[in-house]
PDB file of N, CA and C in Angstrom:
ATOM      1  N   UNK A   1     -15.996  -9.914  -5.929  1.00  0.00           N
ATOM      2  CA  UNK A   1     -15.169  -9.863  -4.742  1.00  0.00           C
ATOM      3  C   UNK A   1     -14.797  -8.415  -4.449  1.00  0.00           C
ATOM      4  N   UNK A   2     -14.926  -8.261  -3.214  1.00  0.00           N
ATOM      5  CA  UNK A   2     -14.447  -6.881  -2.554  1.00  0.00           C
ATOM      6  C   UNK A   2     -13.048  -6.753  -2.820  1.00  0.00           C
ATOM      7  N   UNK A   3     -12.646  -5.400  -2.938  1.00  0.00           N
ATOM      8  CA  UNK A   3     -11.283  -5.248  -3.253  1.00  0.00           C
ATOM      9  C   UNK A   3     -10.980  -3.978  -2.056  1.00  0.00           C
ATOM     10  N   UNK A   4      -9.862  -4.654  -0.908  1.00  0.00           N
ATOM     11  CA  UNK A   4      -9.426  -3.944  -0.117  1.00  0.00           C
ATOM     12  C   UNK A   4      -7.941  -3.499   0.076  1.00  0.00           C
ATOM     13  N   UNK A   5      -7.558  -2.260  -0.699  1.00  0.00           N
ATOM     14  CA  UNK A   5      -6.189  -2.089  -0.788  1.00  0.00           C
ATOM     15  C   UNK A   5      -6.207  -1.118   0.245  1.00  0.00           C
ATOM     16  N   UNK A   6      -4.942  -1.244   1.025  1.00  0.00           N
ATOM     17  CA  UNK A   6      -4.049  -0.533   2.189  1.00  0.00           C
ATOM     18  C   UNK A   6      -3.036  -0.174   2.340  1.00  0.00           C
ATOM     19  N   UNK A   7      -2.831   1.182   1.663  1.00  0.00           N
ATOM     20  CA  UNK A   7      -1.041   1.824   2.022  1.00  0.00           C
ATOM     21  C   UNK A   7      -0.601   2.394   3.210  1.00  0.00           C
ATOM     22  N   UNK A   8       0.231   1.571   3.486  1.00  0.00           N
ATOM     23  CA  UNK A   8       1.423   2.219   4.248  1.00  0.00           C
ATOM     24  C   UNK A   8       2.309   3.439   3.899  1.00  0.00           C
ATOM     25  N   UNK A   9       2.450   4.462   4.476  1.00  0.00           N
ATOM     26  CA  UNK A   9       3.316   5.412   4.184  1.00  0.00           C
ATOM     27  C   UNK A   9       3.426   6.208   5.430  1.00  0.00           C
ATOM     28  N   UNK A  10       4.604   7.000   4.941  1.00  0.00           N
ATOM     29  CA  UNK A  10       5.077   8.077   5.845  1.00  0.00           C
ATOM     30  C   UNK A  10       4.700   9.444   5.361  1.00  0.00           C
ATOM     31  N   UNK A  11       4.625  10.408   5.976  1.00  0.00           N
ATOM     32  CA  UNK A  11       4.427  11.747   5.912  1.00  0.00           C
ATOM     33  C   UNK A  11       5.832  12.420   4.767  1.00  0.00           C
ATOM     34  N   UNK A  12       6.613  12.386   4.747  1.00  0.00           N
ATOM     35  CA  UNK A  12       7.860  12.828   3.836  1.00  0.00           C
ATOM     36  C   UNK A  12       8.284  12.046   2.449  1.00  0.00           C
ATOM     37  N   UNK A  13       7.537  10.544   2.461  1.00  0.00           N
ATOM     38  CA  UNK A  13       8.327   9.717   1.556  1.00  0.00           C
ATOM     39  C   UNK A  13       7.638  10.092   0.325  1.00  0.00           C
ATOM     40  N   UNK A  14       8.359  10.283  -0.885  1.00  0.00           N
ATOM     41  CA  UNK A  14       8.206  11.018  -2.167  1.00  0.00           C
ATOM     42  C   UNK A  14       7.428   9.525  -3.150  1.00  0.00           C
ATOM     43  N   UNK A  15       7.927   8.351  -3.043  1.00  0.00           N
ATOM     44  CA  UNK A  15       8.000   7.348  -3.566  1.00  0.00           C
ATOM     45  C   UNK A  15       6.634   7.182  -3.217  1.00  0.00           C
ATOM     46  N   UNK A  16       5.959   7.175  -1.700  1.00  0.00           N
ATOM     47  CA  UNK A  16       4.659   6.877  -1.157  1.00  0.00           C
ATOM     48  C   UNK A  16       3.303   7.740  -1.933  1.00  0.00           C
ATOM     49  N   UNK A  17       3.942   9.280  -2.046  1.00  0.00           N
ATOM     50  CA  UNK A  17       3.027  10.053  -2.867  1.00  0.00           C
ATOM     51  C   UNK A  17       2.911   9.707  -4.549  1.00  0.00           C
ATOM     52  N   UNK A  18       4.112   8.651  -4.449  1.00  0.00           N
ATOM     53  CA  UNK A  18       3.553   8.376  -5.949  1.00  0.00           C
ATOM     54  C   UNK A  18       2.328   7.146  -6.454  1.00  0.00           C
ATOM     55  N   UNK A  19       2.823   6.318  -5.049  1.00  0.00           N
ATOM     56  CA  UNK A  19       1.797   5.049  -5.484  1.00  0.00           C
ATOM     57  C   UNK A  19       0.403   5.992  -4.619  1.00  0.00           C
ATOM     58  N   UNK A  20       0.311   6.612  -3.874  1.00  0.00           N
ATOM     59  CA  UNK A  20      -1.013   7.692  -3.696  1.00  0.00           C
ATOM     60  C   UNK A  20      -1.560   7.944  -4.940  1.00  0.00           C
ATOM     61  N   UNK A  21      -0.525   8.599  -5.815  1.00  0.00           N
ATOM     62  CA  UNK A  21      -1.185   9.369  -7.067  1.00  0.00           C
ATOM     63  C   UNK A  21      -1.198   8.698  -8.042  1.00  0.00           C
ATOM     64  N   UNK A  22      -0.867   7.531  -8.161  1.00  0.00           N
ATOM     65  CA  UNK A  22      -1.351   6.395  -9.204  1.00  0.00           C
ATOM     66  C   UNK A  22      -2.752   5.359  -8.770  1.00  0.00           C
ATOM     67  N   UNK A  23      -2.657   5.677  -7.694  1.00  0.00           N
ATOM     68  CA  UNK A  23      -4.392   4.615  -7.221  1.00  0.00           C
ATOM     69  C   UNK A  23      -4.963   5.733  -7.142  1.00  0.00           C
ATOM     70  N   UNK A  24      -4.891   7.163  -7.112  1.00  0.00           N
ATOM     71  CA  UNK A  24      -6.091   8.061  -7.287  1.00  0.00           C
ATOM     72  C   UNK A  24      -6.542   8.144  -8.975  1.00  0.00           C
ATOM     73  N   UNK A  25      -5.272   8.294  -9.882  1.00  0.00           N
ATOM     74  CA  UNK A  25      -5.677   8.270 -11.088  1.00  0.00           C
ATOM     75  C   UNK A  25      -6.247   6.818 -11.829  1.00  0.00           C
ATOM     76  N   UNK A  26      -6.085   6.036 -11.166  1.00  0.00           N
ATOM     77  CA  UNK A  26      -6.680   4.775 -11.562  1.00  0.00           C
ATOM     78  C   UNK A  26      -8.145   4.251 -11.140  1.00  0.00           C
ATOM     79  N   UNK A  27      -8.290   5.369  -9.866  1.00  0.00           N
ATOM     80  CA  UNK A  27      -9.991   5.567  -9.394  1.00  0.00           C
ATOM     81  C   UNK A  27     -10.044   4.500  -8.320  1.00  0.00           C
ATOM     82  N   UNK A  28      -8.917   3.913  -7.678  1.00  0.00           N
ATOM     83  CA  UNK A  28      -8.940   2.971  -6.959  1.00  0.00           C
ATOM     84  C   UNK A  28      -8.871   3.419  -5.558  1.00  0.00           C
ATOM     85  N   UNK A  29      -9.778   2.933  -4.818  1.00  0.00           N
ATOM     86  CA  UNK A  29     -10.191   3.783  -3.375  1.00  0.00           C
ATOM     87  C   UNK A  29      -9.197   3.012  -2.631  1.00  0.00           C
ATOM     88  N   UNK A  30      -8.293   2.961  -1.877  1.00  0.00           N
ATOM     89  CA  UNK A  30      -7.289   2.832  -0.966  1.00  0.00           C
ATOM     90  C   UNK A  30      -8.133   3.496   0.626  1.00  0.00           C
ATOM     91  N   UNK A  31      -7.695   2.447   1.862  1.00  0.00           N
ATOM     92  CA  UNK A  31      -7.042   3.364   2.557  1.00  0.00           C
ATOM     93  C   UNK A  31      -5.316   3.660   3.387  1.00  0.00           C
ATOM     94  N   UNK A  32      -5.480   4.630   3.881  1.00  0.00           N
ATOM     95  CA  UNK A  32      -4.028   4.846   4.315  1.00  0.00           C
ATOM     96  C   UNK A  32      -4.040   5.200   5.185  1.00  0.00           C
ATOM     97  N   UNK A  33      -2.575   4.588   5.427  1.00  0.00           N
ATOM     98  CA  UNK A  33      -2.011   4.315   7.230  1.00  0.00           C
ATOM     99  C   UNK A  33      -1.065   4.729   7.047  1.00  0.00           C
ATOM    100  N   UNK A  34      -0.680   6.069   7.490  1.00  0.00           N
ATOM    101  CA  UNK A  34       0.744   6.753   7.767  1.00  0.00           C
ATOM    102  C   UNK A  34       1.089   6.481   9.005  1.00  0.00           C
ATOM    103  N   UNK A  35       2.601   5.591   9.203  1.00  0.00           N
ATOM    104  CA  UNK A  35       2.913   5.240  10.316  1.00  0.00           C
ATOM    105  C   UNK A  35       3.753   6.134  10.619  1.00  0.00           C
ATOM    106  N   UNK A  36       4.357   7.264  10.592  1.00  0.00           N
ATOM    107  CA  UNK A  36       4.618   8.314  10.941  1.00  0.00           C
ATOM    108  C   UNK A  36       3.371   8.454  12.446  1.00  0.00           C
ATOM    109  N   UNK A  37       2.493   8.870  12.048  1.00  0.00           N
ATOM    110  CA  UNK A  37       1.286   9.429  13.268  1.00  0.00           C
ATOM    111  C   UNK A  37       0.458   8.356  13.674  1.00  0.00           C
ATOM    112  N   UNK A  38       0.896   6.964  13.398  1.00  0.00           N
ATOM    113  CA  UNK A  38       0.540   5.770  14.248  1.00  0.00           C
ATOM    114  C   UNK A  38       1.501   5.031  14.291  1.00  0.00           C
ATOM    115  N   UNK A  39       2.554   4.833  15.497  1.00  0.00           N
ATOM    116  CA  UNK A  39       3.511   4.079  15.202  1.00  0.00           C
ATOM    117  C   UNK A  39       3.284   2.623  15.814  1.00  0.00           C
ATOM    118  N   UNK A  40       2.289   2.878  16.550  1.00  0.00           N
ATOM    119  CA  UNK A  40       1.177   0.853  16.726  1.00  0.00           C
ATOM    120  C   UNK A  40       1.543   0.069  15.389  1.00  0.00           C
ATOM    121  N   UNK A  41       0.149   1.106  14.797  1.00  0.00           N
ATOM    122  CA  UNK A  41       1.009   0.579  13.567  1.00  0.00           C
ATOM    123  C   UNK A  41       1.932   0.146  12.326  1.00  0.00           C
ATOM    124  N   UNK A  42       3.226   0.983  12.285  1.00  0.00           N
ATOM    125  CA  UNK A  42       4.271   0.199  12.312  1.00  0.00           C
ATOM    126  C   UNK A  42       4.557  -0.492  12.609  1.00  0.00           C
ATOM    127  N   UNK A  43       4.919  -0.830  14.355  1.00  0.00           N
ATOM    128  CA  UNK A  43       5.438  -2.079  14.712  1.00  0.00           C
ATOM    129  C   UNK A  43       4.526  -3.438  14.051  1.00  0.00           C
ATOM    130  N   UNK A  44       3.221  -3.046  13.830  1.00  0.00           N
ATOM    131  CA  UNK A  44       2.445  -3.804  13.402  1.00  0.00           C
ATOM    132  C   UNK A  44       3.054  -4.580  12.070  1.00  0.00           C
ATOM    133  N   UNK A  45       3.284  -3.426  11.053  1.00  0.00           N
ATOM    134  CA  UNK A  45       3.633  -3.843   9.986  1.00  0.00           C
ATOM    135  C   UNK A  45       4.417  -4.419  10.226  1.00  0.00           C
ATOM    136  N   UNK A  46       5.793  -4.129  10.176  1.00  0.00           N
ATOM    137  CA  UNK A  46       7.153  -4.857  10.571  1.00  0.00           C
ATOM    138  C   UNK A  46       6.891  -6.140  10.703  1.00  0.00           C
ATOM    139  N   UNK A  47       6.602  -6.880  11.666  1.00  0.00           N
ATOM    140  CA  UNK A  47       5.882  -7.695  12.024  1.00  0.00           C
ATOM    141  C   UNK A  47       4.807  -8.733  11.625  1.00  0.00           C
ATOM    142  N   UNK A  48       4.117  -7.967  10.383  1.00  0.00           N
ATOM    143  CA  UNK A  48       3.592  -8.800   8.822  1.00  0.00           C
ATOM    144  C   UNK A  48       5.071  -8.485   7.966  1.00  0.00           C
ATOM    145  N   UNK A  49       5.888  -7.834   7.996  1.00  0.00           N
ATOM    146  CA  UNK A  49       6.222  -7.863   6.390  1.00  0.00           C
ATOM    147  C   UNK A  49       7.728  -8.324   6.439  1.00  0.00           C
ATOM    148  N   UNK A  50       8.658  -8.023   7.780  1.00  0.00           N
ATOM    149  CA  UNK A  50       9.441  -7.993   8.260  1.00  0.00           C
ATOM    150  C   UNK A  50      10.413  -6.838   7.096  1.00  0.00           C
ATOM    151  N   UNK A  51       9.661  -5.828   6.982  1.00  0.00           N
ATOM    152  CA  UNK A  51      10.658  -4.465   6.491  1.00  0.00           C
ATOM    153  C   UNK A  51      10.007  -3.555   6.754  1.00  0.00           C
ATOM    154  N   UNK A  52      11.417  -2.655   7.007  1.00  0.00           N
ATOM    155  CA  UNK A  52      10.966  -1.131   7.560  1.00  0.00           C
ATOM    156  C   UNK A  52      11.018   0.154   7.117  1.00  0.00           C
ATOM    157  N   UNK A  53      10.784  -0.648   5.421  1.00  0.00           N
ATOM    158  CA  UNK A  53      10.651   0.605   4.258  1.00  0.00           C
ATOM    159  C   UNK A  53       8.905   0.496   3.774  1.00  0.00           C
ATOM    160  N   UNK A  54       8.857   2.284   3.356  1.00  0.00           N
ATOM    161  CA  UNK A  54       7.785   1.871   3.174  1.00  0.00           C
ATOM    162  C   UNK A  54       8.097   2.867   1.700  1.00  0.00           C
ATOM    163  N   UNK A  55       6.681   3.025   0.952  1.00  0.00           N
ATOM    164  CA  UNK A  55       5.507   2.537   0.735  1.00  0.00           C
ATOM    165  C   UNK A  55       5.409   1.042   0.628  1.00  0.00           C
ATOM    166  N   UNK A  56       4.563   0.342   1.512  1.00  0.00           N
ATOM    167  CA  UNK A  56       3.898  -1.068   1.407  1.00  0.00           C
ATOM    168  C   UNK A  56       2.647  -0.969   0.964  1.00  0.00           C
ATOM    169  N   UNK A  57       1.855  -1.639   0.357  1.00  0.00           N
ATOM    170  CA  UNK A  57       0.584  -1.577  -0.298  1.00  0.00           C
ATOM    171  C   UNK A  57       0.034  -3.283  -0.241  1.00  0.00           C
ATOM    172  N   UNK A  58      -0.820  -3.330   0.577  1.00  0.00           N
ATOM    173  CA  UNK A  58      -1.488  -4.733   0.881  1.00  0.00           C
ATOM    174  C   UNK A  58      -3.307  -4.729  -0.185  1.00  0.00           C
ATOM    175  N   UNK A  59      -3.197  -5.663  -1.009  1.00  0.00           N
ATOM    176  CA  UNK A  59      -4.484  -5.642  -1.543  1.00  0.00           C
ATOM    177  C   UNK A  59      -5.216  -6.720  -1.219  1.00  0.00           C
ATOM    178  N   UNK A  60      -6.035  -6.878  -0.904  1.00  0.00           N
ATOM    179  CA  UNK A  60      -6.428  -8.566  -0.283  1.00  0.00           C
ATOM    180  C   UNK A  60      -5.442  -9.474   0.236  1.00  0.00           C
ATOM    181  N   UNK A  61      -4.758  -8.960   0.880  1.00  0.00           N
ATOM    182  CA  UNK A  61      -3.523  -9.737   2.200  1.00  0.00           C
ATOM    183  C   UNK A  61      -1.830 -10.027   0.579  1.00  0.00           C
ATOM    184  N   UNK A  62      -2.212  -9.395  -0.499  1.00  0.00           N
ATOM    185  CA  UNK A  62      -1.057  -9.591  -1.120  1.00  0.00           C
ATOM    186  C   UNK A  62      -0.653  -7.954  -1.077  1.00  0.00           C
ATOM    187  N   UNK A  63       1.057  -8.063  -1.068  1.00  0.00           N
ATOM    188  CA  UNK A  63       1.749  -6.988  -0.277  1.00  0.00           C
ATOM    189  C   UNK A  63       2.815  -6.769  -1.681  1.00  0.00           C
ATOM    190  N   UNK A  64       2.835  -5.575  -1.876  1.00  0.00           N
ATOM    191  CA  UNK A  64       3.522  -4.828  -2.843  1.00  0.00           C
ATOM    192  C   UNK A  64       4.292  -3.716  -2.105  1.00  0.00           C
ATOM    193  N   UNK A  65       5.192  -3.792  -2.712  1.00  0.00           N
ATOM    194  CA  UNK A  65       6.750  -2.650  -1.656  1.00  0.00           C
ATOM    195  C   UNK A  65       7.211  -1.771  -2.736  1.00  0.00           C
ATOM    196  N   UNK A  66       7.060  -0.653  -1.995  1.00  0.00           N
ATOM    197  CA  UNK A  66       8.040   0.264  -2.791  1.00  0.00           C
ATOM    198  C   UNK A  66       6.904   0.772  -4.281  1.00  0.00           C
ATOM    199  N   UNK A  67       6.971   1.833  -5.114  1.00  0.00           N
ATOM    200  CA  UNK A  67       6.085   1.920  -6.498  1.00  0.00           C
ATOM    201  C   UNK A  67       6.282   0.825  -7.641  1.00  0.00           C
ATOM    202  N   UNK A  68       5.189   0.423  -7.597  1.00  0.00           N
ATOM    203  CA  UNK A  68       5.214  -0.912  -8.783  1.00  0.00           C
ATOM    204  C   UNK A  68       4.042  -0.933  -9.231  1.00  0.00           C
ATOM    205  N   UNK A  69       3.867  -0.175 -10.518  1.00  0.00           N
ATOM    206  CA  UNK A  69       2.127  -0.022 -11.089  1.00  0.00           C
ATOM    207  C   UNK A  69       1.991  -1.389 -11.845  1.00  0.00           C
ATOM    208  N   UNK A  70       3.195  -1.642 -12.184  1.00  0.00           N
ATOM    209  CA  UNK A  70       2.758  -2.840 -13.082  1.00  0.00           C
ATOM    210  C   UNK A  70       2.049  -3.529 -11.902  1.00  0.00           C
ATOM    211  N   UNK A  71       2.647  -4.293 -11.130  1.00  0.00           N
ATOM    212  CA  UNK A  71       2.410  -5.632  -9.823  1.00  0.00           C
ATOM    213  C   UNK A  71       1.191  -4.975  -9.353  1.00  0.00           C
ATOM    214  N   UNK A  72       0.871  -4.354  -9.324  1.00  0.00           N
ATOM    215  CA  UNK A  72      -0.393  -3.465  -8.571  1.00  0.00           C
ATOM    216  C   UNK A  72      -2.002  -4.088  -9.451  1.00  0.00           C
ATOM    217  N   UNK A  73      -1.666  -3.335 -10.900  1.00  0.00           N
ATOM    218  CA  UNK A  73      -2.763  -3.815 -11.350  1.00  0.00           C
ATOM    219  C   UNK A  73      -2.747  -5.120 -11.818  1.00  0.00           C
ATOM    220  N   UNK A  74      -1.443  -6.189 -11.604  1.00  0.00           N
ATOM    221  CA  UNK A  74      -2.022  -7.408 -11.909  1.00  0.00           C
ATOM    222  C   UNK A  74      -2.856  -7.906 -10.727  1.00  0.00           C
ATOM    223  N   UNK A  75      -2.299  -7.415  -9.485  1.00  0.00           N
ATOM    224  CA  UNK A  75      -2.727  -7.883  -8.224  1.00  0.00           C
ATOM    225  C   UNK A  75      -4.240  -7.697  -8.355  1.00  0.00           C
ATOM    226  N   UNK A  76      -4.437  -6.393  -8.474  1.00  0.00           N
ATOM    227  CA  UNK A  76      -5.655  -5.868  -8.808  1.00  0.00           C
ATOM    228  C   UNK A  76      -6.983  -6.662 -10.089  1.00  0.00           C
ATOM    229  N   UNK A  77      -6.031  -6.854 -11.049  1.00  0.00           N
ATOM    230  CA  UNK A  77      -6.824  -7.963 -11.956  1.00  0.00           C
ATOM    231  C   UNK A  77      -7.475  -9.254 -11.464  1.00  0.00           C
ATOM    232  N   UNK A  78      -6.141  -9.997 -10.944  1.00  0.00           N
ATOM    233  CA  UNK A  78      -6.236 -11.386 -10.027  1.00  0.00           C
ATOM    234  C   UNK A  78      -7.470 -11.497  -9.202  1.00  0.00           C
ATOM    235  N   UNK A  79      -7.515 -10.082  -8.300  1.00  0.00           N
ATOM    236  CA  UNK A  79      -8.392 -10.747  -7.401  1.00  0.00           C
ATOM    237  C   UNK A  79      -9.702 -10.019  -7.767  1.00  0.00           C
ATOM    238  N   UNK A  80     -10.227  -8.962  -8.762  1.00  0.00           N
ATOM    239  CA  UNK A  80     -10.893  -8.887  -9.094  1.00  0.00           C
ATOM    240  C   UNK A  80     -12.117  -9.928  -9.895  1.00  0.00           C
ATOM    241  N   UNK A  81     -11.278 -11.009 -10.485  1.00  0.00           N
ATOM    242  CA  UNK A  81     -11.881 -12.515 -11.222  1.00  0.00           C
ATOM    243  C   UNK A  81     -11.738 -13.212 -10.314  1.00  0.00           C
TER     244      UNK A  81
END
């Protein structure tokens, strides 16, 4: 199974550069959507998640908030099998 993870972040948020720099050291290709310089999509998000904090991290439609390496790589395990 394909594995499609998608962060949300902002341009300033410190918390966002961390789950960045934990899926780079884990070799896990992400992409990212800074809603800072797309705010479409924000409202977008909002709208799936109903919150307007970010880092959000969607991996195959399951949604992780805020830095959580643990929840990440179980997510990551799960849908890998």
């Amino acid at each position: 199974m394909k594995i499609d993870v998608t962060l949300y972040t902002t341009t300033l948020c410190p918390v966002c550069g961390m789950v960045k720099d934990f899926l780079k050291d884990m070799n896990i290709i992400y992409k990212e959507i800074n809603v800072d310089i797309n705010p479409i999509e924000m409202i977008k998000l909002i709208g799936k998640t109903r919150r307007l904090s970010v880092p959000q991290t969607n991996i195959n439609g399951e949604w992780i908030f805020g830095f959580d390496p643990v929840r990440i790589l179980e997510v990551l395990n799960a849908k890998s099998n």
